[in-house]
Protein backbone atom coordinates (compact mmCIF):
# COMPACT_ATOMS: atom_id res chain seq x y z
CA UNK A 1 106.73 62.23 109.26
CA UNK A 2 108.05 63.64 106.23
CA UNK A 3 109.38 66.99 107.69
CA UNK A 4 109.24 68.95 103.89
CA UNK A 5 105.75 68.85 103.61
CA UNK A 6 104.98 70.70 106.91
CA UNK A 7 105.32 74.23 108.09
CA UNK A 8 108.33 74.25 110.68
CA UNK A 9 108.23 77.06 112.67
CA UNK A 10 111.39 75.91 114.67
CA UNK A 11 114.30 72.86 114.35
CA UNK A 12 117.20 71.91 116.43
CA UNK A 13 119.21 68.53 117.25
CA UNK A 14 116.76 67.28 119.48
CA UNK A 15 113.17 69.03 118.44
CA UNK A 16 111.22 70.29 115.81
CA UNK A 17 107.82 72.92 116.45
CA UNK A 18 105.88 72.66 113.32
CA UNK A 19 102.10 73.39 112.44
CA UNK A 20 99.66 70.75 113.19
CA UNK A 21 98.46 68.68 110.00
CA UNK A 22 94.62 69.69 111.42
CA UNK A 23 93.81 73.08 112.65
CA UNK A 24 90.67 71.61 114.55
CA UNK A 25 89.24 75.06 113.98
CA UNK A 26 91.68 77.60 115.20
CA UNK A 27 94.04 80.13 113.32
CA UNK A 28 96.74 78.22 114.60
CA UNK A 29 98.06 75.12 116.26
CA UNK A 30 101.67 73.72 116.79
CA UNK A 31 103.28 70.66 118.37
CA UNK A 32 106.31 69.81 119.26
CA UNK A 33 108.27 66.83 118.57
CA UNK A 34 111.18 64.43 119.53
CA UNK A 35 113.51 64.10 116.48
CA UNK A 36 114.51 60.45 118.03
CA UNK A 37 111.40 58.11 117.99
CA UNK A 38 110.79 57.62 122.05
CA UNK A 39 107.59 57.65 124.13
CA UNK A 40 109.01 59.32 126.88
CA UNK A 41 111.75 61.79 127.88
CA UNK A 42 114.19 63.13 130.56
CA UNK A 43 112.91 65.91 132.48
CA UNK A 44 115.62 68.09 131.67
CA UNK A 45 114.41 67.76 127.90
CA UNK A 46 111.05 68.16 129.27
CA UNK A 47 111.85 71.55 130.49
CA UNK A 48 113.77 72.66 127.57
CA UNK A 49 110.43 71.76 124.95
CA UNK A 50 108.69 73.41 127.17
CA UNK A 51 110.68 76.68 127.09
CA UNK A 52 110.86 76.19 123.09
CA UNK A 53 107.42 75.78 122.83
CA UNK A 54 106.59 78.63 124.79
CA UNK A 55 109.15 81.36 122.69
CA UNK A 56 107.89 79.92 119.20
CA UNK A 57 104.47 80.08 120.70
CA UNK A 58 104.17 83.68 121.83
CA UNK A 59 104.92 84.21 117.81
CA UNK A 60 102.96 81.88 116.12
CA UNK A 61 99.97 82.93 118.99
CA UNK A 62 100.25 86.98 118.69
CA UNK A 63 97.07 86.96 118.09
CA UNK A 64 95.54 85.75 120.94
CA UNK A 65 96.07 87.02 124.99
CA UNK A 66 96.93 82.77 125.89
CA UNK A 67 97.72 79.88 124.45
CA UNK A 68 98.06 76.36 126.40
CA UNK A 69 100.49 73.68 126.05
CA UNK A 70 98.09 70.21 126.64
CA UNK A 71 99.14 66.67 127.56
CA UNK A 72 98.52 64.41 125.50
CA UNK A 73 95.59 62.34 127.17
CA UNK A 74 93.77 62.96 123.47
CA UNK A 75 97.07 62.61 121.10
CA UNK A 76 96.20 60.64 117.49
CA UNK A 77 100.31 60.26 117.61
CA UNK A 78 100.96 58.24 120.43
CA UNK A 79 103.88 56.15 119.45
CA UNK A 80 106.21 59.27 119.43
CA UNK A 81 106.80 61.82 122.25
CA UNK A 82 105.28 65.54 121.27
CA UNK A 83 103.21 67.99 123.10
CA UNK A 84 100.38 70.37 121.13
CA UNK A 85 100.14 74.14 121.64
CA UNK A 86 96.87 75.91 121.01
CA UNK A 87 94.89 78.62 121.44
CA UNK A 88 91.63 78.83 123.38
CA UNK A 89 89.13 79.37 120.44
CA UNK A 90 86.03 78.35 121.98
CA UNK A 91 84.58 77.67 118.50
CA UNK A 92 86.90 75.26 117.54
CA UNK A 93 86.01 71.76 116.98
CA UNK A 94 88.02 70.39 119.57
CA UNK A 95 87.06 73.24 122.44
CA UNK A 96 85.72 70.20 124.63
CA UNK A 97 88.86 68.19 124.20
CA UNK A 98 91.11 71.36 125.41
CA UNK A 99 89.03 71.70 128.25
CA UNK A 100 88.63 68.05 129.48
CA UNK A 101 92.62 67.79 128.64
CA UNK A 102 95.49 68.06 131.24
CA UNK A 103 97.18 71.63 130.46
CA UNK A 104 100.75 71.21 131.25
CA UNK A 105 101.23 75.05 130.89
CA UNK A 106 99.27 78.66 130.21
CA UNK A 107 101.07 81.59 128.50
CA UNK A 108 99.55 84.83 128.59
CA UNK A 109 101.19 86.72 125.89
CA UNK A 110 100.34 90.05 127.75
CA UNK A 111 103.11 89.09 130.82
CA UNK A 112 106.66 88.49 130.45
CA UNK A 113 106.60 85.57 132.88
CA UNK A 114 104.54 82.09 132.29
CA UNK A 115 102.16 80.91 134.44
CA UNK A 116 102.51 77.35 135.06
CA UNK A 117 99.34 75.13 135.75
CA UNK A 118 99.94 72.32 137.64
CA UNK A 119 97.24 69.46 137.50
C-alpha cells in the first residue's frame, strides 16, 4: 500500500486510519490498518484500533447520527489485518453487505458513550 497516495486521516507506530480506495456509495468510508503485515492481532491492540477508529470516526462521520465498525467476513484485503468503518447509507452499493456483515461496534455520534454490539 503506498501510504502517499491515500487520504490518512490518522498515523501512529502501530496503525494508520485512512479513506477507503472505494466509497461503495457513501460520503465516506475509512479502515484501519496494521502497519506490520499480520493476519491477526493481540486483543489489547484490538481494543486500542477500536478506540482509534471510533475518535477519527466521530470526525470523519459528523455527518451522520452512526457509523459501524464491520468484521471483515467481506474484506477484498485479506492478507493484512484492518477493520472498515462506515456509515449506514442505505443507498450505497454495498448496503446488503453491511447488513449481512458481523458489526464489531455501533457509534452513535449523538451520545458520548459507544454502544458495543456483540454478535
Amino acid at each position: 500500500m503506498n501510504l502517499k497516495k491515500e487520504k490518512i486521516y490518522c498515523e501512529d507506530r502501530s496503525f494508520v486510519i485512512l479513506r477507503t480506495k472505494d466509497l461503495k456509495g457513501h460520503k465516506e468510508r475509512i479502515m484501519i490498518v496494521l502497519r506490520q503485515h499480520e493476519h491477526t492481532i493481540p486483543y489489547k491492540a484490538l481494543e486500542r484500533a477500536l478506540d482509534l477508529l471510533a475518535d477519527i470516526g466521530r470526525k470523519v462521520f459528523s455527518y451522520t447520527p452512526k457509523f459501524v465498525v464491520m468484521d471483515t467476513t467481506f474484506a477484498t484485503i485479506n492478507d493484512h489485518w484492518h477493520l472498515v468503518g462506515t456509515d449506514l447509507n442505505p443507498k450505497s452499493r454495498d448496503f446488503g453487505q453491511i447488513l449481512a456483515t458481523r458489526w464489531i461496534k455501533v457509534i452513535d455520534n449523538a451520545a458520548l458513550e459507544e454502544t458495543e454490539t456483540q454478535m
